[in-house]
Structures are given as C-alpha cells and as structure tokens.
Protein backbone atom coordinates (compact mmCIF):
# COMPACT_ATOMS: atom_id res chain seq x y z
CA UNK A 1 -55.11 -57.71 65.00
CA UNK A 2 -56.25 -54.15 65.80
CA UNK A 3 -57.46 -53.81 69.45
CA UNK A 4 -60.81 -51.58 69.83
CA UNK A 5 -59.97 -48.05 71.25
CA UNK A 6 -61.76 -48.52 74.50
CA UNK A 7 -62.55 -45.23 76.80
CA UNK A 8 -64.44 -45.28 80.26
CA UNK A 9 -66.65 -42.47 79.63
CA UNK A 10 -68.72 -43.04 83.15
CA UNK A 11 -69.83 -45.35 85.81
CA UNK A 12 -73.55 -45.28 85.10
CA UNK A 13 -75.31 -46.43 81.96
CA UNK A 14 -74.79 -44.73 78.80
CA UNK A 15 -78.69 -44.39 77.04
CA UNK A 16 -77.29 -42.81 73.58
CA UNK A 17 -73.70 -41.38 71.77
CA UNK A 18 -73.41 -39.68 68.57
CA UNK A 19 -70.49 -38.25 67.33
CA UNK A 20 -69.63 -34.96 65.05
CA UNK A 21 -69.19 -34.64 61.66
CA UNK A 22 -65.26 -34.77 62.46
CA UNK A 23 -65.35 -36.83 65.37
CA UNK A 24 -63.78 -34.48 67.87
CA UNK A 25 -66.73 -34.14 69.74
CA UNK A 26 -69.20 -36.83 71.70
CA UNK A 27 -72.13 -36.26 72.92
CA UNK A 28 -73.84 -38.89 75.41
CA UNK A 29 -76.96 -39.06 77.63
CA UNK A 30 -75.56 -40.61 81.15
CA UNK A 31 -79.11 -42.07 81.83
CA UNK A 32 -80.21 -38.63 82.76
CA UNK A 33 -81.83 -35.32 81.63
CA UNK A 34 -78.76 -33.88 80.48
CA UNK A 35 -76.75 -34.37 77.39
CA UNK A 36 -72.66 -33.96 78.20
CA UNK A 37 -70.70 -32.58 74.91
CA UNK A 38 -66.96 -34.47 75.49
CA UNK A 39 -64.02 -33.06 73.27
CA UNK A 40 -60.97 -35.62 72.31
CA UNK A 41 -57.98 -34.29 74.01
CA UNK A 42 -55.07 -36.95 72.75
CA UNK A 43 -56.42 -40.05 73.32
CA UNK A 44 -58.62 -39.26 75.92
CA UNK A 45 -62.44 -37.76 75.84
CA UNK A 46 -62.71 -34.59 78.33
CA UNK A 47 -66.19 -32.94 80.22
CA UNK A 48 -66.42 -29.70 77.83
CA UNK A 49 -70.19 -28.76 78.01
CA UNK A 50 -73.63 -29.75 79.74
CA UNK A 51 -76.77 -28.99 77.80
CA UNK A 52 -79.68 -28.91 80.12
CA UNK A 53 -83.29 -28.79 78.98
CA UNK A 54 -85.67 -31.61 79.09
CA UNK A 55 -87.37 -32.61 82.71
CA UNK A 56 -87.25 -36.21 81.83
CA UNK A 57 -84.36 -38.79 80.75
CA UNK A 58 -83.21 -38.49 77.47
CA UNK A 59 -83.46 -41.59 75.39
CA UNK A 60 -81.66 -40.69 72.08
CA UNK A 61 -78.91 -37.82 70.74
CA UNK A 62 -78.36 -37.72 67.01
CA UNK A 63 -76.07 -35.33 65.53
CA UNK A 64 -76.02 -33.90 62.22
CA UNK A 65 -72.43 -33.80 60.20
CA UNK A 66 -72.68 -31.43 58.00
CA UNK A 67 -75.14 -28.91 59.92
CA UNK A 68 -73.64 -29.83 63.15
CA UNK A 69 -77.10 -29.53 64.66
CA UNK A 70 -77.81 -32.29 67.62
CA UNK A 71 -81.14 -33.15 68.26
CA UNK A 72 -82.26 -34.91 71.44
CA UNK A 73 -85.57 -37.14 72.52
CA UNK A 74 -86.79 -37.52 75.80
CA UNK A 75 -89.12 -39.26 78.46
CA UNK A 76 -90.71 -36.16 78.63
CA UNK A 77 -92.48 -36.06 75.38
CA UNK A 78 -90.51 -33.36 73.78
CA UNK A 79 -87.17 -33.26 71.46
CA UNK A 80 -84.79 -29.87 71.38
CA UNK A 81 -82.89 -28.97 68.36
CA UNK A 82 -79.58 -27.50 69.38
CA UNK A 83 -77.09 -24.89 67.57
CA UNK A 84 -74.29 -23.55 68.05
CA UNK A 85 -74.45 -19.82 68.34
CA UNK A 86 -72.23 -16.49 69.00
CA UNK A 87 -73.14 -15.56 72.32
CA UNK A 88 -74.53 -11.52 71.94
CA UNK A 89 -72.26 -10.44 75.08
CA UNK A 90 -68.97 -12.29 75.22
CA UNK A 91 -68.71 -13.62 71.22
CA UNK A 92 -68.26 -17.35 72.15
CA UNK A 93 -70.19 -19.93 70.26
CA UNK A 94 -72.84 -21.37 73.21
CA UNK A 95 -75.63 -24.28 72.26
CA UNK A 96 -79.21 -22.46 71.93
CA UNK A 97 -82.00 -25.32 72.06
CA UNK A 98 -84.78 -25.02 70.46
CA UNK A 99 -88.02 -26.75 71.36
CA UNK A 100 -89.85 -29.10 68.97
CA UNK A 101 -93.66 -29.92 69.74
CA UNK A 102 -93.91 -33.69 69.16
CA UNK A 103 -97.87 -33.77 69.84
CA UNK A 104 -97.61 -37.04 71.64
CA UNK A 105 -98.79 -38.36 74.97
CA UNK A 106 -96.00 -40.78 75.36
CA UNK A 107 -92.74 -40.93 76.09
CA UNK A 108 -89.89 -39.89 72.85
CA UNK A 109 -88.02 -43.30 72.33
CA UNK A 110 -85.27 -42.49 69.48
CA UNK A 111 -84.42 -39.98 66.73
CA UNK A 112 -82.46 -40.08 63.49
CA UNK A 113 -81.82 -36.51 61.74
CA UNK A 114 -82.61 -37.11 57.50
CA UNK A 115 -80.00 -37.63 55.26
CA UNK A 116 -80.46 -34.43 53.76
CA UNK A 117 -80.56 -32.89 57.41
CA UNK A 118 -83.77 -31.23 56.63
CA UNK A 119 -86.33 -33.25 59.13
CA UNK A 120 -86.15 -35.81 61.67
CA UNK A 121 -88.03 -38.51 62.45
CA UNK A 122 -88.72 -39.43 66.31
CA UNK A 123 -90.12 -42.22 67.43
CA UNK A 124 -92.44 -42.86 70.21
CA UNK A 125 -94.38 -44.54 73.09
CA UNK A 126 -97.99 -43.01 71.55
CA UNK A 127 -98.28 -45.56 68.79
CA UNK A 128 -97.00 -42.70 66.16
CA UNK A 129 -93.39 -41.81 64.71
CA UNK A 130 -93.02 -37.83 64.63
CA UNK A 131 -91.91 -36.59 60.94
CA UNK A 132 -90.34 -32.77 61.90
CA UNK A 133 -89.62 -30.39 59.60
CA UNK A 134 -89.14 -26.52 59.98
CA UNK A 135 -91.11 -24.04 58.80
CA UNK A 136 -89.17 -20.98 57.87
CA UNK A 137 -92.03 -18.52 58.11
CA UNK A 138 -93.26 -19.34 61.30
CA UNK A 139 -89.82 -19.91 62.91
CA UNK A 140 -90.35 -23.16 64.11
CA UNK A 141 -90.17 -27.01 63.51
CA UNK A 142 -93.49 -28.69 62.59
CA UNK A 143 -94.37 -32.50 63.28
CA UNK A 144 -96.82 -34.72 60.99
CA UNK A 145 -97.51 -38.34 62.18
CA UNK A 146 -97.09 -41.77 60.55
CA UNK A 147 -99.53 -43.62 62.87
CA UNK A 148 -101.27 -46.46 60.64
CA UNK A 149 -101.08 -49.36 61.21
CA UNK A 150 -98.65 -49.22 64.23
CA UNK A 151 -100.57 -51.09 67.34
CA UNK A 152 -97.21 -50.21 69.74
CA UNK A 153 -93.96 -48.53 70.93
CA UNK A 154 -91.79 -47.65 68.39
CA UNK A 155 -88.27 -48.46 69.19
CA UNK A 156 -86.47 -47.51 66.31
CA UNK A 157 -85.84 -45.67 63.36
CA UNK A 158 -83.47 -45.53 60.04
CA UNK A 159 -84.16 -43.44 57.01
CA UNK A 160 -83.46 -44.50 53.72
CA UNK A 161 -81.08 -42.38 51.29
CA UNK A 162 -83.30 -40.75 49.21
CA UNK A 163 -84.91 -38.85 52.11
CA UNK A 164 -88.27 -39.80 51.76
CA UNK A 165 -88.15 -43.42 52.99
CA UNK A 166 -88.24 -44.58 57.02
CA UNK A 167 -87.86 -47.72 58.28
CA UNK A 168 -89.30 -48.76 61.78
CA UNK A 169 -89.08 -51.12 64.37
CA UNK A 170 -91.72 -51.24 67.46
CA UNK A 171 -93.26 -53.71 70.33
CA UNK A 172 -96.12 -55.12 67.63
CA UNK A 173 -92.91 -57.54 66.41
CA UNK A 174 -93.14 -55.78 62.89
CA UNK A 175 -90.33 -54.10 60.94
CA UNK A 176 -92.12 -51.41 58.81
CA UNK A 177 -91.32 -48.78 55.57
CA UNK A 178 -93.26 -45.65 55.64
CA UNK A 179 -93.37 -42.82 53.33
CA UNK A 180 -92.27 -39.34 55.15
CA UNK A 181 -92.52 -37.49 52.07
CA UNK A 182 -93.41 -33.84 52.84
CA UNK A 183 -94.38 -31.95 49.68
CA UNK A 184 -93.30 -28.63 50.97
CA UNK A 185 -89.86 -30.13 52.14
CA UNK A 186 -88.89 -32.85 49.56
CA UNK A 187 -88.91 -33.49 45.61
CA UNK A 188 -90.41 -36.30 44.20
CA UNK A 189 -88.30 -39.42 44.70
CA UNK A 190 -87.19 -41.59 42.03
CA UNK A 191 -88.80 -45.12 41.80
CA UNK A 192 -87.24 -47.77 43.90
CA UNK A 193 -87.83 -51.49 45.04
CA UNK A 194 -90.00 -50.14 47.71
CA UNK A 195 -92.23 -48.70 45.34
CA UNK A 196 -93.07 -45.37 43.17
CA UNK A 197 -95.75 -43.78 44.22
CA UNK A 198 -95.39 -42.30 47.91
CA UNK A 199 -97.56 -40.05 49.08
CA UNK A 200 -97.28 -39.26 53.39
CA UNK A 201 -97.78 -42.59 55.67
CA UNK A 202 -97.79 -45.21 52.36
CA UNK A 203 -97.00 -48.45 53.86
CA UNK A 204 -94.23 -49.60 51.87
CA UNK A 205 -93.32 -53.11 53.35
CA UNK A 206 -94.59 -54.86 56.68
CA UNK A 207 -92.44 -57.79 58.26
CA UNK A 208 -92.98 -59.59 61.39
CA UNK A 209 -90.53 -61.07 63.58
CA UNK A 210 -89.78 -64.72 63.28
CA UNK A 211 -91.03 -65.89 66.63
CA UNK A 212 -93.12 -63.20 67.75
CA UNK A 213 -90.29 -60.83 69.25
CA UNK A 214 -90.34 -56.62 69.68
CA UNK A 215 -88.05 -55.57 66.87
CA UNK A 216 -85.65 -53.72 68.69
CA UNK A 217 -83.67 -52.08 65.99
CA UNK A 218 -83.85 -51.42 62.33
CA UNK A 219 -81.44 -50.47 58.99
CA UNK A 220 -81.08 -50.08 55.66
CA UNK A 221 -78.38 -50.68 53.56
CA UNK A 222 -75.67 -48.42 52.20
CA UNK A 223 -78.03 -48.65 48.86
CA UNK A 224 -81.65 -48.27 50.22
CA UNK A 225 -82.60 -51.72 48.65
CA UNK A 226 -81.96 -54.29 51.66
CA UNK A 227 -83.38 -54.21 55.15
CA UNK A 228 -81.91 -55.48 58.33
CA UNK A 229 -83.80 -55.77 61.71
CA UNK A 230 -83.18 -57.68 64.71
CA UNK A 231 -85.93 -58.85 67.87
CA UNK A 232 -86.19 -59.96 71.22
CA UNK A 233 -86.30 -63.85 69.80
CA UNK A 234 -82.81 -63.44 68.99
CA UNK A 235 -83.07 -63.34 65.19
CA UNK A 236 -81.44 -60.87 62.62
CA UNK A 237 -83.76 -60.91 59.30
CA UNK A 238 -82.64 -59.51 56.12
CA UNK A 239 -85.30 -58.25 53.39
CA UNK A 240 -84.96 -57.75 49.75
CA UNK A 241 -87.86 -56.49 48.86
CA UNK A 242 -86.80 -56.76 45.15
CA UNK A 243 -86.94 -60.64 45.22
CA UNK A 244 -88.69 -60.84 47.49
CA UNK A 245 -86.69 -62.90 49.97
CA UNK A 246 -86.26 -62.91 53.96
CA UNK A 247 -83.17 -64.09 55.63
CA UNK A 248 -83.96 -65.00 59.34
CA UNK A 249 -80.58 -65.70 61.78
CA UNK A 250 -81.51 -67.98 64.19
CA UNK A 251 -79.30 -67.14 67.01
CA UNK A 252 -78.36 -69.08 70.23
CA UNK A 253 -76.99 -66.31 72.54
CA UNK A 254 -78.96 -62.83 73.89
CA UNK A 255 -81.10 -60.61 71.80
CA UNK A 256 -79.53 -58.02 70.05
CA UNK A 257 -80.92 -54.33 70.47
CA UNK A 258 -78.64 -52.27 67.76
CA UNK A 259 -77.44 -52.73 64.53
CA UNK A 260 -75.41 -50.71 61.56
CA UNK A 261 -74.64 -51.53 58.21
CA UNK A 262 -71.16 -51.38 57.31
CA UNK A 263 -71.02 -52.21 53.06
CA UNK A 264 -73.55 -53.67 50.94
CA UNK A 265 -72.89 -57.42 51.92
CA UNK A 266 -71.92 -56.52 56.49
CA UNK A 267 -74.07 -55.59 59.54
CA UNK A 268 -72.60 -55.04 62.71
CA UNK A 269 -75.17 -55.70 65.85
CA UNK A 270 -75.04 -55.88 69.76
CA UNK A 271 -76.86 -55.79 72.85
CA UNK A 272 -77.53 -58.21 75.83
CA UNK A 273 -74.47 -60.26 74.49
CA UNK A 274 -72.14 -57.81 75.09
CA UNK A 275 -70.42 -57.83 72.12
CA UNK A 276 -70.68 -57.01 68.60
CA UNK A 277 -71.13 -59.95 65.97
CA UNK A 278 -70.85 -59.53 62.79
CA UNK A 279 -73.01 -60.95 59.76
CA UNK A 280 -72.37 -61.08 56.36
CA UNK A 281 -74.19 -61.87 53.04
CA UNK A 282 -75.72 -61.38 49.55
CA UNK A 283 -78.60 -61.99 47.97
CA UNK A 284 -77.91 -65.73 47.73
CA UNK A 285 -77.58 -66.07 51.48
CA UNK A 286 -76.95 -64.51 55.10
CA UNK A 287 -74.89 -65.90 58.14
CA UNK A 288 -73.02 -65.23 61.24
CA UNK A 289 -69.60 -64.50 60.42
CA UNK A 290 -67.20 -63.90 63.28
CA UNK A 291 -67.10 -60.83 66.40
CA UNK A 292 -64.94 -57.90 66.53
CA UNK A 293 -64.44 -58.76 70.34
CA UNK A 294 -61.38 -61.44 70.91
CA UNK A 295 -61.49 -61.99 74.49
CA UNK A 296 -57.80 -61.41 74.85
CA UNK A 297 -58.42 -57.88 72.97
CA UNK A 298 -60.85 -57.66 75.74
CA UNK A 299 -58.51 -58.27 78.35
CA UNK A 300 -55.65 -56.20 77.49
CA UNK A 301 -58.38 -53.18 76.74
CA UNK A 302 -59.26 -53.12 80.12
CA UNK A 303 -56.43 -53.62 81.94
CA UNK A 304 -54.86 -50.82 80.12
CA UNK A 305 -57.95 -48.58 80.86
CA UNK A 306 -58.63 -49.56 84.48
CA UNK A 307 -54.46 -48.71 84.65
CA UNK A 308 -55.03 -45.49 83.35
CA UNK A 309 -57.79 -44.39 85.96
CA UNK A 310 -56.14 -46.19 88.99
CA UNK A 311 -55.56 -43.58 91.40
CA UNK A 312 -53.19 -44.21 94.47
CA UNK A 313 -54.99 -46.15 97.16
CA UNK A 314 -58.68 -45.86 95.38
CA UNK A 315 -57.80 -49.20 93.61
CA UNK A 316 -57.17 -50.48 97.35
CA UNK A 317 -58.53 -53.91 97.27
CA UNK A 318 -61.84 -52.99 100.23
CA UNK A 319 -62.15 -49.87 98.27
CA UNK A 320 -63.23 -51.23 94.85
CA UNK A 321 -65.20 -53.82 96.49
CA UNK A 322 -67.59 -51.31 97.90
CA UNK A 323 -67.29 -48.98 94.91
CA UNK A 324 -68.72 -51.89 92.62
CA UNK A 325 -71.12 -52.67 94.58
CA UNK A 326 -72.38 -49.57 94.76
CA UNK A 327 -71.88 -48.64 91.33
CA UNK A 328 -72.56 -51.85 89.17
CA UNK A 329 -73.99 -54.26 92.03
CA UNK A 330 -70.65 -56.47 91.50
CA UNK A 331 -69.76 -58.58 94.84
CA UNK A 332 -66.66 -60.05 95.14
CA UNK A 333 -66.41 -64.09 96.75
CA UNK A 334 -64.22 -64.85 99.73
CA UNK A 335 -60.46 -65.64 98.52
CA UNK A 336 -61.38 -64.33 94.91
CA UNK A 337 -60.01 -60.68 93.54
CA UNK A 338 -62.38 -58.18 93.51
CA UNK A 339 -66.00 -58.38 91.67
CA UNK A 340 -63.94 -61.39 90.39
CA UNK A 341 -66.97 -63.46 90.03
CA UNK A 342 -69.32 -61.02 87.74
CA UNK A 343 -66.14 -59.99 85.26
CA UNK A 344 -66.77 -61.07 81.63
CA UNK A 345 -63.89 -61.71 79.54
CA UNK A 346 -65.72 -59.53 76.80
CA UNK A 347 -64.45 -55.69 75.96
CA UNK A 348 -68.25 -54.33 77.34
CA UNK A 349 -68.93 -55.76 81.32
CA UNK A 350 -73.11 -54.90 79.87
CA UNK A 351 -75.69 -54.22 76.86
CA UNK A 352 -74.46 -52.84 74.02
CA UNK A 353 -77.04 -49.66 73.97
CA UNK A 354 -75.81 -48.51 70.46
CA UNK A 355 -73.62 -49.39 67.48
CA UNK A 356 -73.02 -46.01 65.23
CA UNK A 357 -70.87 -45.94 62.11
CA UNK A 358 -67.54 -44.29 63.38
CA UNK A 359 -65.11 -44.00 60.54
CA UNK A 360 -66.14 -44.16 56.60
CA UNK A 361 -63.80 -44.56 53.57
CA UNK A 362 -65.93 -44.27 50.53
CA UNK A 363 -68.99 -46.55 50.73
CA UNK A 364 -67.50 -48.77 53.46
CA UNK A 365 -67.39 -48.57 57.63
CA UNK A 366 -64.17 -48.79 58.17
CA UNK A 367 -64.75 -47.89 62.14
CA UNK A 368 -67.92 -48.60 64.65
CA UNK A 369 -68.40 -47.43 68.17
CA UNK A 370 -70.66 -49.14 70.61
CA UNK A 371 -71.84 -47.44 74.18
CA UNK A 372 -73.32 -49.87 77.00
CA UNK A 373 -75.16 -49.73 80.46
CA UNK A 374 -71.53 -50.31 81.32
CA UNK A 375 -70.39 -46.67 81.10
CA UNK A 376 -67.92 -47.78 78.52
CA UNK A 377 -67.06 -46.34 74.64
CA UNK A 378 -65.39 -48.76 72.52
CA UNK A 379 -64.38 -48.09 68.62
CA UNK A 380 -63.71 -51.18 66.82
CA UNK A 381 -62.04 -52.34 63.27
CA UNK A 382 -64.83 -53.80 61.63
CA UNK A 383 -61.61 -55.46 59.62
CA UNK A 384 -60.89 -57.20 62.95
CA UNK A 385 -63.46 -60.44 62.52
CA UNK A 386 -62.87 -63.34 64.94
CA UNK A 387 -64.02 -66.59 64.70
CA UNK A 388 -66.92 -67.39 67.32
CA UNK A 389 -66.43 -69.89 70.07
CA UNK A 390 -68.19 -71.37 72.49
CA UNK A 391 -68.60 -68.34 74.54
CA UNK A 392 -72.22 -66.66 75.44
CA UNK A 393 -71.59 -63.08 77.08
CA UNK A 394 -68.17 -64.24 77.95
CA UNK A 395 -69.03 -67.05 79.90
CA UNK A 396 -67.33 -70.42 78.84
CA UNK A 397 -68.97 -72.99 77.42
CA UNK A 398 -68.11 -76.50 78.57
C-alpha cells in the first residue's frame, strides 16, 4: 500500500493550502496575516516568499492553475488578488497584490477562484457571499452580493463547472445553489438539473442538515449534477437534484469540516477525526467505504518525519517535553515517553483544516492533500482505501 507523503510544514495551525497549477509551489496561511509561498526542493518544501498585506488572519488562499493568480480572504474584511510581476528595477518576477473591496462588515471566511478564472466568490461573516469580477475599464475588481435568503455565516463555497453555478454552506444548517451569473462576465449557460433560467441570486436548491448542524463544507461533483455537504451532526448528505433524492451518512465519530470529490461515484472528507474517510456511491445508494489513513502508515510517516527534523540534543527527552507543551499543549505522564499520552496513532496529531485535489489523471483524483491545526501536509493515494475499525481519532475502541 502507498504511504501518504507526509511533510511538517510548521508547529502552529495551518488555516488554508493551495497548490500551483504544477504543484511546485504551496502556499499556506500559518494562522496569521501572512501567506508563506514554499517551493519543493527534492522531497522537501522550502520558505521561498512572504506576502504581507492584510491586518487580520487570513482564513482562505486559493490559487488559480492556469492564471497562476492567488487570491486570499481575511478577518479583516478584505481579499487581495496577487500576480506575479517583473520588478521595474532589478527584472525579477515579485507578487503585486491587489486589493478587492468586499463591501462587508464581517469577517472574509473562504474563497474559491471560478473555473474559468474570471471571478471569485468569497464567502462571509455578513450574511452575504461576495461574487468578484474585474472590470477592465476601471482597473479594478468589482463585488455583487448573493444575500437572500442566507440568515448566517457562510462557511463555504464550491462553484459548479459551467461557471455560473455556486454552491454554499453556512451556520443556518442549509446547503444552498445560487446563480452568480454576471451578464457582462459570462454567456448564457446551458440548461442543467439545477435549472434553466438563472438570472443573479436565483435560488437553485435549498437543503438543510439532517439534525440541525452548521454545514461546514460543500461540493459538487466532477459533472455539476450531484451535491455533497457535510455538518456539525456528523452527517455527509448527497443530492441529486435530478431525482430528486438525498443520501444522509449517519456517522459515529467527529464532524467533518472539508470535503473533495474525487470521480463521479468518491468524496474524500476530514476534520475533527483526524483522518480522511472515504465514501462512495451512485445514484442507487451512498456509504462509508474505508480511510486512506492505516494506522501503521501513520506510524512509519511520522517516525520517518520526526527522524528527519531531529536535531542533535533538541530531541533530548526534557527538551521535547517542554517544546510540546509549549507548542501543542502535549504533557507527558511520569514513566511514559514524551507527550506519550496525547499521541494518536493517526497520520494528522489534529483537524483536518482542508482536503484539496492534489494530482488529476483525466476525470479522476488520483492524489489529495490535507493541512491540519497540526502544522502537518500530508498527500495521500486516494487508491489506498482501508477498511475502518474500531478506532475514533485514533483512540482504540474496546
């Protein structure tokens, strides 16, 4: 079985990753007001860049593939396009930001560049989800707001494939599809299960969470025709709106906060489980299938990466104790090795913050990455399904 590619990026909390379009560049938000551009050197991610803008803690990074434009969210109520750009005196490409006016009063909770890379969408605190799009005679990026009937946060977004179509997940436990179609930015769609006509801020499908939960995190499908979203009461529901049919997963362990689509018929999700699960399905039916996290994979992935960043007498045995506490409030018991007592025997040691599509061969995922509040990158075989047992967050189940 393939083991994930795991990298220790940091010891704080890692709020949001994206990738480039070739995947030799990450860019991450260490739960702070910067964004930190890493470049793959081998098999290792290095410190290349800092881009330093926003006052407040950045909550979301998306990058574009084919423009190679990033955009970022924030806490403080504003997003920055950014672009790389000859520098006039020395020649070298440097990333100019640009600022985008969101017209909110609320905190900037995630972003998702279009598939056509033409507009974002950001979503947001203030009860509204920011549709940007740039206006090339003014020179700048202009937001219009889908704000009925949302009654909360927004906590996520996904847009569908024909550009025009947003999903949405927020804290009023409904999973929504709005229209973003901008006349001056988009041509007319072609009729789909979610409907034909589609003027700005249609509703084109309201769902509400099984039991009541915040949907954390939303998706559509490879084809535009299914939608996935998971909430806080531990469910995964699956819409064809076609049918129309719901799926609800009933889970027993944590919620899950993030989820990608990797084929037509297989989601990946994570969060406060620490590991991703995998569910598969058709229009017949949808169940839990397996994980990509084998707890032995787990164990050998970080013993070979706290190997690797053991350095002389900082792995003493008084040292680490006092460095996780400090850094991960881990305490160690009397007799027992180090933070001993708090170690999972899962790949991530916290929430799974995101799970991004890594690695695509035609229509399928063939690759996923996941960051977590435990400073840690892992890229996993979506191939690699194991079994479930009797373990919740790595803890044993007798």
């Amino acid at each position: 079985m393939a083991l994930p590619e795991v990298h220790n990026i940091a010891q704080v909390p890692i709020t949001s990753h994206a990738f480039s379009g070739d995947r030799s560049q990450l860019a991450v938000s260490l739960n702070s007001n910067d964004v930190q551009i890493y470049s793959r050197s081998g098999t290792d991610f290095v410190p290349t860049e800092t881009l330093s803008e926003h006052d407040k803690l950045i909550t979301s990074i998306d990058w574009a593939p084919n423009s190679n434009r990033i955009v970022t969210a924030s806490q403080d109520r504003n997003a920055y396009v950014w672009q790389e750009t000859p520098d006039p005196e020395t020649g070298k490409l440097v990333w100019k930001p640009t600022l985008v006016l969101l017209r909110i009063n609320r905190s900037a909770t995630y972003v998702r560049w279009s598939p056509n890379e033409d507009k974002f969408a950001v979503a947001s605190g203030a009860r509204a989800i920011s549709i940007c799009s740039f206006d090339a005679e003014n020179n700048w990026w202009v937001a219009k707001h889908l704000k009925k009937p949302i009654r909360s946060t927004v906590l996520s977004v996904d847009w569908h494939p024909n550009n025009v179509l947003l999903a949405a997940g927020s804290a009023d436990m409904k999973a929504r599809v709005f229209s973003a179609f901008i006349k001056e930015v988009d041509q007319r769609p072609a009729p789909t299960v979610w409907g034909s006509k589609l003027p700005f801020n249609t509703v084109c499908g309201e769902y509400t969470s099984p039991a009541g939960g915040w949907v954390h995190t939303v998706g559509f499908s490879p084809s535009g025709d299914v939608l996935a979203f998971a909430s806080h009461d531990s469910s995964v529901s699956i819409v064809y709106p076609g049918g129309p049919a719901i799926y609800n997963i009933r889970m027993t362990s944590l919620p899950l906060v993030t989820l990608t689509w990797t084929s037509e018929d297989s989601i990946v999700a994570a969060g406060h489980d620490c590991r991703p699960l995998v569910f598969t399905g058709s229009e017949a039916g949808w169940q839990e299938t397996g994980t990509l996290d084998d707890s032995k994979s787990g164990e050998t992935s970080r013993a070979g990466a706290a190997g690797a960043s053991s350095v002389g007498r900082l792995k003493a045995g008084a040292f680490a104790t006092f460095r996780d506490a400090d850094t991960r409030g881990q305490s160690s018991i009397s007799g027992s090795s180090p933070s001993a007592d708090t170690k999972l025997l899962t790949v991530h040691q916290n929430t799974i913050t995101n799970a991004r599509p890594y690695e695509i061969h035609g229509d399928q995922v063939t690759r996923v990455s996941t960051t977590g509040v435990d400073g840690i990158l892992a890229i996993w075989d979506v191939n690699a399904v194991t079994a479930l047992t009797a373990r919740v967050g790595g803890i044993q189940l007798r």
